[in-house]
PDB file of N, CA and C in Angstrom:
ATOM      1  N   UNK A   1      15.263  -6.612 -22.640  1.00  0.00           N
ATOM      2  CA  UNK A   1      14.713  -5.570 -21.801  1.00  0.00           C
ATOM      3  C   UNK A   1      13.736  -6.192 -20.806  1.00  0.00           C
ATOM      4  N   UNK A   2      14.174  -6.079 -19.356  1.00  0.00           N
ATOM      5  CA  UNK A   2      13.063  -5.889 -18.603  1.00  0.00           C
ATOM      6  C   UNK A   2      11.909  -5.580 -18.720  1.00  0.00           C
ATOM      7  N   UNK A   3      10.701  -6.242 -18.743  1.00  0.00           N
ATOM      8  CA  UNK A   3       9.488  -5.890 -18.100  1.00  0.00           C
ATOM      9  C   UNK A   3       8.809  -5.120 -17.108  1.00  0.00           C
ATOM     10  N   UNK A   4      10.045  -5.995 -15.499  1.00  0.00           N
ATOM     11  CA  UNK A   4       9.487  -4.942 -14.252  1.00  0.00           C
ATOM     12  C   UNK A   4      10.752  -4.639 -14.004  1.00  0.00           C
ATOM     13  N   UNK A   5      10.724  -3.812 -13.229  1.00  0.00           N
ATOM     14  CA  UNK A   5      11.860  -2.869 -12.859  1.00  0.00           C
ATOM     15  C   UNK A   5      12.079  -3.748 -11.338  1.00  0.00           C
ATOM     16  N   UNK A   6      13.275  -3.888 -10.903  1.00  0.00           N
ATOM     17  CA  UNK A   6      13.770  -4.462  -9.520  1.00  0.00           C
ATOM     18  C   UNK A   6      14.038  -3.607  -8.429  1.00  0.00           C
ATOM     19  N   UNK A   7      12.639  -3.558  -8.032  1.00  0.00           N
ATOM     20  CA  UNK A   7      12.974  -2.564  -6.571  1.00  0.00           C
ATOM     21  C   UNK A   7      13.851  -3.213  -5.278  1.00  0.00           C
ATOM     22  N   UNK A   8      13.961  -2.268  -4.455  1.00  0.00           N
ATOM     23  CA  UNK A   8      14.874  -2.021  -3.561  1.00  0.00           C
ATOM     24  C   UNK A   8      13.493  -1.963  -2.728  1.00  0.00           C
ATOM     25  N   UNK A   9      13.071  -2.466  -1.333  1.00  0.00           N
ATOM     26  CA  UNK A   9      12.699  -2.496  -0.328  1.00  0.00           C
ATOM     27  C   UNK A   9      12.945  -1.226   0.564  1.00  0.00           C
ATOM     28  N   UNK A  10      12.818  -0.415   0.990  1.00  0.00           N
ATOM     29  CA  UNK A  10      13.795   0.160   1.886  1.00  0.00           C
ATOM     30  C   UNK A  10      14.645   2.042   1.523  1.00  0.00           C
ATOM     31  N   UNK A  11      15.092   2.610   1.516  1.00  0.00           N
ATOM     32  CA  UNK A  11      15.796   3.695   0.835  1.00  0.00           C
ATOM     33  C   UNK A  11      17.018   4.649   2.293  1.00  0.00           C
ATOM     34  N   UNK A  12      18.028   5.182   1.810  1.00  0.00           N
ATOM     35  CA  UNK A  12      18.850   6.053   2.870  1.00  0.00           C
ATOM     36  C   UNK A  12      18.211   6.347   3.326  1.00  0.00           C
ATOM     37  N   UNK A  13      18.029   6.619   5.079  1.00  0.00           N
ATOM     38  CA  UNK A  13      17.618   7.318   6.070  1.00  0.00           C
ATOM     39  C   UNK A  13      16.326   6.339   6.630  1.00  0.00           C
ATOM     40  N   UNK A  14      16.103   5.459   6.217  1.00  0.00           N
ATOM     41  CA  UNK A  14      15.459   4.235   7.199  1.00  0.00           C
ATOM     42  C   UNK A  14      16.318   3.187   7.449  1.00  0.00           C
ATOM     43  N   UNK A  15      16.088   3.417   8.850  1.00  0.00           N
ATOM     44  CA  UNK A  15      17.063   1.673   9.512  1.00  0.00           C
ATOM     45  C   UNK A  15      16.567   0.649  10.097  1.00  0.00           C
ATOM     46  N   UNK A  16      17.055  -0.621   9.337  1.00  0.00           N
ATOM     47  CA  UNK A  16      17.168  -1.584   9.989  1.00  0.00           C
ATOM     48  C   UNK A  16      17.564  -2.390  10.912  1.00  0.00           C
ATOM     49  N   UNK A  17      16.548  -3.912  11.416  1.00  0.00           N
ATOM     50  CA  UNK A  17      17.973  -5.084  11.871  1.00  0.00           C
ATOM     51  C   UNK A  17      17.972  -5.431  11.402  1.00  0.00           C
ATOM     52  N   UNK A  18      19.376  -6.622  10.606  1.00  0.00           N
ATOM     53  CA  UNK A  18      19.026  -7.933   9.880  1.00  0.00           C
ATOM     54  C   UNK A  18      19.265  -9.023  10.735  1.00  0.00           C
ATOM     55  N   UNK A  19      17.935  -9.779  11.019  1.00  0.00           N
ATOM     56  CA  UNK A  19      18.337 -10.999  11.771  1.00  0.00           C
ATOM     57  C   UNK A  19      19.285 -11.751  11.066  1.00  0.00           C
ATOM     58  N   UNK A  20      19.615 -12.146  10.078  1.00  0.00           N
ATOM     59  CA  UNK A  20      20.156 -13.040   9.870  1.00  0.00           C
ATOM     60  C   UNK A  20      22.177 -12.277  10.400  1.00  0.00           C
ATOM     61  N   UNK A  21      22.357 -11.310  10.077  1.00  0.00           N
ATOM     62  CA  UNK A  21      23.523 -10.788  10.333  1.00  0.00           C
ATOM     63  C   UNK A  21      23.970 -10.292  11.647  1.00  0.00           C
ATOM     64  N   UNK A  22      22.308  -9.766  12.714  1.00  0.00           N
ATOM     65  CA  UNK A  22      22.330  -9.465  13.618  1.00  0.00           C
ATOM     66  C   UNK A  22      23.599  -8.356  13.931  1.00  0.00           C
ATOM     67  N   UNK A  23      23.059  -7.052  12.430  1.00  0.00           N
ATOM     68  CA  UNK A  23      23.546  -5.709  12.716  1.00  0.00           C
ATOM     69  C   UNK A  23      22.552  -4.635  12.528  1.00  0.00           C
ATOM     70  N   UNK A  24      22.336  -3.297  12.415  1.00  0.00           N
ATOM     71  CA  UNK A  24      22.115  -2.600  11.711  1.00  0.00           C
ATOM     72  C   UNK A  24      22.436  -1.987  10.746  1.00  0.00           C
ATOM     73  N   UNK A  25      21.461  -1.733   9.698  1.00  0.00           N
ATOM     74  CA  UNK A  25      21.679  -1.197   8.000  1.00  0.00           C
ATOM     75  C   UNK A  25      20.549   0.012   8.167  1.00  0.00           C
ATOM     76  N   UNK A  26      21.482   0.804   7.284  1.00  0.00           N
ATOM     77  CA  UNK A  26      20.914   1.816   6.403  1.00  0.00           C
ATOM     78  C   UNK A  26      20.369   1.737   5.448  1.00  0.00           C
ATOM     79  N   UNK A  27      19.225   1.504   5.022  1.00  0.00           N
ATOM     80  CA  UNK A  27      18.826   1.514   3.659  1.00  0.00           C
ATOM     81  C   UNK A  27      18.416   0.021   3.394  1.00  0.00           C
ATOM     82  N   UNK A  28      18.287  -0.412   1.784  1.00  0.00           N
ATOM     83  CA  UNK A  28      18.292  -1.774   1.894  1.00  0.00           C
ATOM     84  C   UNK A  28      19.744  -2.623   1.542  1.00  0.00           C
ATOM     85  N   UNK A  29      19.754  -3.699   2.685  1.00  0.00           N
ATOM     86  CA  UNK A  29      21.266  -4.375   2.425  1.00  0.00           C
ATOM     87  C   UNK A  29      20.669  -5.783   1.851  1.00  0.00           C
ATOM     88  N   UNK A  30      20.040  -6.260   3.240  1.00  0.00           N
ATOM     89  CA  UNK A  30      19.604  -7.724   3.292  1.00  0.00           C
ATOM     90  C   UNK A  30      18.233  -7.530   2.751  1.00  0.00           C
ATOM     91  N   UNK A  31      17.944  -8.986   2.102  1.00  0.00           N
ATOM     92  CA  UNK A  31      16.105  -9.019   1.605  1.00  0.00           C
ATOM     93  C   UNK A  31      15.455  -8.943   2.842  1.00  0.00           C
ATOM     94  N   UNK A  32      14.339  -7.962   2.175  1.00  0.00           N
ATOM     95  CA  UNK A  32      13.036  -7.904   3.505  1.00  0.00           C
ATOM     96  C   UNK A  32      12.678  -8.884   4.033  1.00  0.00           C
ATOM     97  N   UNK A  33      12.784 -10.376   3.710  1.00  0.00           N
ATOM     98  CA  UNK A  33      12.471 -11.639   4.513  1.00  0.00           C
ATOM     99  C   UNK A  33      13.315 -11.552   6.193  1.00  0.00           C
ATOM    100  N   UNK A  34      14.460 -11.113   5.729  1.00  0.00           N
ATOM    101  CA  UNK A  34      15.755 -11.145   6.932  1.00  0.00           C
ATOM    102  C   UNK A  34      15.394  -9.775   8.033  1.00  0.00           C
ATOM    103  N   UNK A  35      14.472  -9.015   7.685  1.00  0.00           N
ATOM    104  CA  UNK A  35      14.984  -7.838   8.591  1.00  0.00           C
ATOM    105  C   UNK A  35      13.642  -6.953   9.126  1.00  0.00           C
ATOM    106  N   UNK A  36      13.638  -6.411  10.364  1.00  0.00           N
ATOM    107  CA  UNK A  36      12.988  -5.600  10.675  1.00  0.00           C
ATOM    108  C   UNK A  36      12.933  -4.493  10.623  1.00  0.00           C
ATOM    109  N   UNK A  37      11.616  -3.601  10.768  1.00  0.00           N
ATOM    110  CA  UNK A  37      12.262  -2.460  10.530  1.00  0.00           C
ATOM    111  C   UNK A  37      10.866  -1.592   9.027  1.00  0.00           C
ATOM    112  N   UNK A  38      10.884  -0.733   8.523  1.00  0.00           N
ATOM    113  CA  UNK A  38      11.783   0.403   8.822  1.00  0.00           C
ATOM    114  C   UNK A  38      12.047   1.128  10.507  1.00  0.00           C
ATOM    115  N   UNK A  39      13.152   1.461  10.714  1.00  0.00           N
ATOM    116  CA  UNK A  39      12.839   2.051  11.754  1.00  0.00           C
ATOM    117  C   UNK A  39      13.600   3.900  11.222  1.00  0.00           C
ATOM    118  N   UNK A  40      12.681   4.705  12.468  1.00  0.00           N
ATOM    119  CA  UNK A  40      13.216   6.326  12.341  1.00  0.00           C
ATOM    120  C   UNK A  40      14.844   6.360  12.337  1.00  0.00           C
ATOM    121  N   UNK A  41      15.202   5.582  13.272  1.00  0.00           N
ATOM    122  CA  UNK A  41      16.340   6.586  14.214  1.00  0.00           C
ATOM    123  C   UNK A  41      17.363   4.399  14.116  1.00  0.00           C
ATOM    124  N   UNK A  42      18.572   4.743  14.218  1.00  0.00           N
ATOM    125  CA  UNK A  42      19.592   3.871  14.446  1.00  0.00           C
ATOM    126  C   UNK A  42      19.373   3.220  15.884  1.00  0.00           C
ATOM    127  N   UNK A  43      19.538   4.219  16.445  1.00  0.00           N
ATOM    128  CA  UNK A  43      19.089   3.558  18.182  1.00  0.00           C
ATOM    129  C   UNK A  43      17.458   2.743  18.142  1.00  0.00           C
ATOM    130  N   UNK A  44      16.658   3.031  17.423  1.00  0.00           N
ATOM    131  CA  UNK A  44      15.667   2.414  17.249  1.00  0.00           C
ATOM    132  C   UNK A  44      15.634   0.955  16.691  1.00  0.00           C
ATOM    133  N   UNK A  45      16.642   0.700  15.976  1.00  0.00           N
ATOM    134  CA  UNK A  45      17.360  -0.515  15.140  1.00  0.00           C
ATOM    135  C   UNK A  45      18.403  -1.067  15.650  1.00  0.00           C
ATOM    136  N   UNK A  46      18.774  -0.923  16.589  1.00  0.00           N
ATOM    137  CA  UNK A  46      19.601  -1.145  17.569  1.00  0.00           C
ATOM    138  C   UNK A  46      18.522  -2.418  18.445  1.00  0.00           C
ATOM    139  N   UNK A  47      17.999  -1.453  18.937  1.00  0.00           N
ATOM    140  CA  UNK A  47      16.635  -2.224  19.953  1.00  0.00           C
ATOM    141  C   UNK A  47      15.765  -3.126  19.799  1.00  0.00           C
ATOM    142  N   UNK A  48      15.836  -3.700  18.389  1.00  0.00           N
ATOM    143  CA  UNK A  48      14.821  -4.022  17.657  1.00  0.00           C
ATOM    144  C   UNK A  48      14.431  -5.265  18.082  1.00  0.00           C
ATOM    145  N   UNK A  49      15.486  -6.350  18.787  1.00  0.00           N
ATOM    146  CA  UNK A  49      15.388  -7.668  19.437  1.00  0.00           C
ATOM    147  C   UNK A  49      14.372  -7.322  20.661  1.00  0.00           C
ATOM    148  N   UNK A  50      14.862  -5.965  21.402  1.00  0.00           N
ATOM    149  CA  UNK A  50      13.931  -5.577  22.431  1.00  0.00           C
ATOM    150  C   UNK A  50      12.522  -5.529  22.746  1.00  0.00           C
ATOM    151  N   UNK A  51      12.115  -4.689  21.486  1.00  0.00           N
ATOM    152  CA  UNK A  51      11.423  -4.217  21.044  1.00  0.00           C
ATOM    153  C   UNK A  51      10.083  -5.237  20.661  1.00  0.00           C
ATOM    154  N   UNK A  52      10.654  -6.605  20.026  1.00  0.00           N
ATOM    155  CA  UNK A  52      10.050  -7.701  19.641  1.00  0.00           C
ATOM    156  C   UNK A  52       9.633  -8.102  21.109  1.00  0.00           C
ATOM    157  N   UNK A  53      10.655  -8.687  21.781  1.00  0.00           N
ATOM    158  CA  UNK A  53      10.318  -9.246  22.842  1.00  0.00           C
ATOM    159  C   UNK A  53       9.482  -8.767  24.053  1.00  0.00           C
ATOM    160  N   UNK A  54       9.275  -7.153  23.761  1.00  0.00           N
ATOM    161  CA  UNK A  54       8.451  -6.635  24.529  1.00  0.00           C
ATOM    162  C   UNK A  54       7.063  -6.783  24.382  1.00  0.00           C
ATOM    163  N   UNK A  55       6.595  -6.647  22.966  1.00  0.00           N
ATOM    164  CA  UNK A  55       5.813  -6.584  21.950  1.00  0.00           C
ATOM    165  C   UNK A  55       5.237  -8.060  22.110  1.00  0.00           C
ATOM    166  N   UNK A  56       5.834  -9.413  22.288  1.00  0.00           N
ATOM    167  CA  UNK A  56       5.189 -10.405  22.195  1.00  0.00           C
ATOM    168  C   UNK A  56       4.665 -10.898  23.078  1.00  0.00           C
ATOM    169  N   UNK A  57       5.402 -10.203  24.695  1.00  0.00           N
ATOM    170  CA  UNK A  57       5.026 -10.222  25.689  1.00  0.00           C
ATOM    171  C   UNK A  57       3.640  -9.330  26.107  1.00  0.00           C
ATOM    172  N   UNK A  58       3.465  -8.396  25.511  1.00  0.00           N
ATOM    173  CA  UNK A  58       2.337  -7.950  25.555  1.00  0.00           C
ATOM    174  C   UNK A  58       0.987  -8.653  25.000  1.00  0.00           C
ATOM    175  N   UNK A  59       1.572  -9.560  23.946  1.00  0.00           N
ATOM    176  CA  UNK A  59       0.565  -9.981  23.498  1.00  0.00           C
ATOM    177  C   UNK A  59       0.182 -11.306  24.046  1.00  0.00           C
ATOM    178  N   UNK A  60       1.371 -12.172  24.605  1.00  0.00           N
ATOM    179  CA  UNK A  60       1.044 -13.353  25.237  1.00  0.00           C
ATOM    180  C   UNK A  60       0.152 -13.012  26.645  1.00  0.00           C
ATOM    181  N   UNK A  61       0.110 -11.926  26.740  1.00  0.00           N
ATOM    182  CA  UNK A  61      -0.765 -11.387  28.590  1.00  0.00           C
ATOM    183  C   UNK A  61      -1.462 -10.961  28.276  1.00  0.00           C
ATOM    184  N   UNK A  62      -1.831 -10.386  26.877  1.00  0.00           N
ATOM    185  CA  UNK A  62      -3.300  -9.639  26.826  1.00  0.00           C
ATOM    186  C   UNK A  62      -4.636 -10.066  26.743  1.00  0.00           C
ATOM    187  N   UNK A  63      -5.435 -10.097  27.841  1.00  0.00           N
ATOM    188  CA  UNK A  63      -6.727 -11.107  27.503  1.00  0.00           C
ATOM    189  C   UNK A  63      -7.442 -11.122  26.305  1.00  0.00           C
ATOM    190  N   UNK A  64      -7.534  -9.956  25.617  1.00  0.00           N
ATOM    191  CA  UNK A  64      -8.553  -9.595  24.498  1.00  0.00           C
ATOM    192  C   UNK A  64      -7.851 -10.771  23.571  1.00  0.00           C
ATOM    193  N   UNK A  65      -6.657 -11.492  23.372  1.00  0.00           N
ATOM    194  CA  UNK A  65      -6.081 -12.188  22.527  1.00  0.00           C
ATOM    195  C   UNK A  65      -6.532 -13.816  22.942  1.00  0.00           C
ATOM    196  N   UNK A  66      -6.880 -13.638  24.074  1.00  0.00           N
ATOM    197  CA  UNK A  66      -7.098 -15.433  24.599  1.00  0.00           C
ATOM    198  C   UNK A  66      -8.561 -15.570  25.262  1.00  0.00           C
ATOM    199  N   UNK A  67      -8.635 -17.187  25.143  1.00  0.00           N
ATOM    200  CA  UNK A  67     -10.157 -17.567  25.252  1.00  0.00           C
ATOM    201  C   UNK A  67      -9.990 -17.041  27.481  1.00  0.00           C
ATOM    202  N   UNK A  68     -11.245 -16.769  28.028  1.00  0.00           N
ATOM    203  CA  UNK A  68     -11.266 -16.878  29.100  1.00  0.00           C
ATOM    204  C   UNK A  68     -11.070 -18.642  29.699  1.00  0.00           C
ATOM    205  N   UNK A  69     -11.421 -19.682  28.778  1.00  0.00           N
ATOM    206  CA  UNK A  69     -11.742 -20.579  29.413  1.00  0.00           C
ATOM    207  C   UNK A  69     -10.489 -21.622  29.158  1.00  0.00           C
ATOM    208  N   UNK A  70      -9.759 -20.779  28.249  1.00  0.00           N
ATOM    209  CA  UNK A  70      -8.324 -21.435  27.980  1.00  0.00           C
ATOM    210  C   UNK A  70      -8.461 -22.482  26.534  1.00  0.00           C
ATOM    211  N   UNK A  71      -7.491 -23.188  26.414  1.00  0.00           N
ATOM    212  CA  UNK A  71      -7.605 -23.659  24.727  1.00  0.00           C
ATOM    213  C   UNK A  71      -9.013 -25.481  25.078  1.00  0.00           C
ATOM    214  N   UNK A  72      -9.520 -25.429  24.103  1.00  0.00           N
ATOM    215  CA  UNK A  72     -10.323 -26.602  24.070  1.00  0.00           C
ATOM    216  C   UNK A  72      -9.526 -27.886  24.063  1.00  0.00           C
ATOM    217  N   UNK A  73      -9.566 -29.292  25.062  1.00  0.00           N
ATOM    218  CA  UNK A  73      -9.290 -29.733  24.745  1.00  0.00           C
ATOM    219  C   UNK A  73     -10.168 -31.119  23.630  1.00  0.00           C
ATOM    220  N   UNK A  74      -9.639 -31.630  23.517  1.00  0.00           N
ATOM    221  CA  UNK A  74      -9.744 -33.184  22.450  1.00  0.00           C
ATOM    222  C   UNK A  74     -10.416 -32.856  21.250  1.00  0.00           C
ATOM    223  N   UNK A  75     -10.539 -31.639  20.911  1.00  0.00           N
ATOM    224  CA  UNK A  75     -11.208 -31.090  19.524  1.00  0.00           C
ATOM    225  C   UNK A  75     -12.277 -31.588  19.253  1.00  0.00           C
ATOM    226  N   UNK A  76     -13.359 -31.167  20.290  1.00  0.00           N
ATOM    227  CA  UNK A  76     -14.596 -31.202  20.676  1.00  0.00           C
ATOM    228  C   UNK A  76     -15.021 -29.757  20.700  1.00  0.00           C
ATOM    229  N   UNK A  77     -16.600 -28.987  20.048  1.00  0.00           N
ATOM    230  CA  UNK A  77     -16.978 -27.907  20.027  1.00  0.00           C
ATOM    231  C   UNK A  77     -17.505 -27.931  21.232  1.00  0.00           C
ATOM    232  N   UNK A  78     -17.600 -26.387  21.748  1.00  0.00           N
ATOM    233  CA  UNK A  78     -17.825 -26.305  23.135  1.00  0.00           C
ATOM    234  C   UNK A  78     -19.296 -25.921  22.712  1.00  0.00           C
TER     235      UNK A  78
END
């Protein structure tokens, strides 16, 4: 007898992507390492490459994320 019980990540009516398969799933298919997501809606999991790439782009331009004076060089304290 089991100890812990083996969950499932995930349940019907949330969707995924799985990068590694580069589809969308219903529910859980692939381990949560492989996939994004939960998402509401299929078309939402669809987008999900989009979605990233929009998302990282926001963050590579957002000043609040970077020094004004840019990265230090020769690992010297300023």
């Amino acid at each position: 007898m089991a100890l812990f019980k083996k969950r499932t990540a995930g349940k019907p009516g949330e969707w995924f992507y799985c990068l590694e398969h580069k589809k969308v799933e219903e529910g859980p298919e692939c381990p949560a390492k492989d996939r994004f997501g939960p998402y509401a809606t299929r078309q939402e999991a669809q987008h999900a490459m989009e979605t990233a790439a929009d998302r990282n782009l926001q963050w590579e331009t957002d000043p609040k994320w970077h020094d004004k004076n840019g990265p230090q060089q020769g690992g010297e304290d300023a």
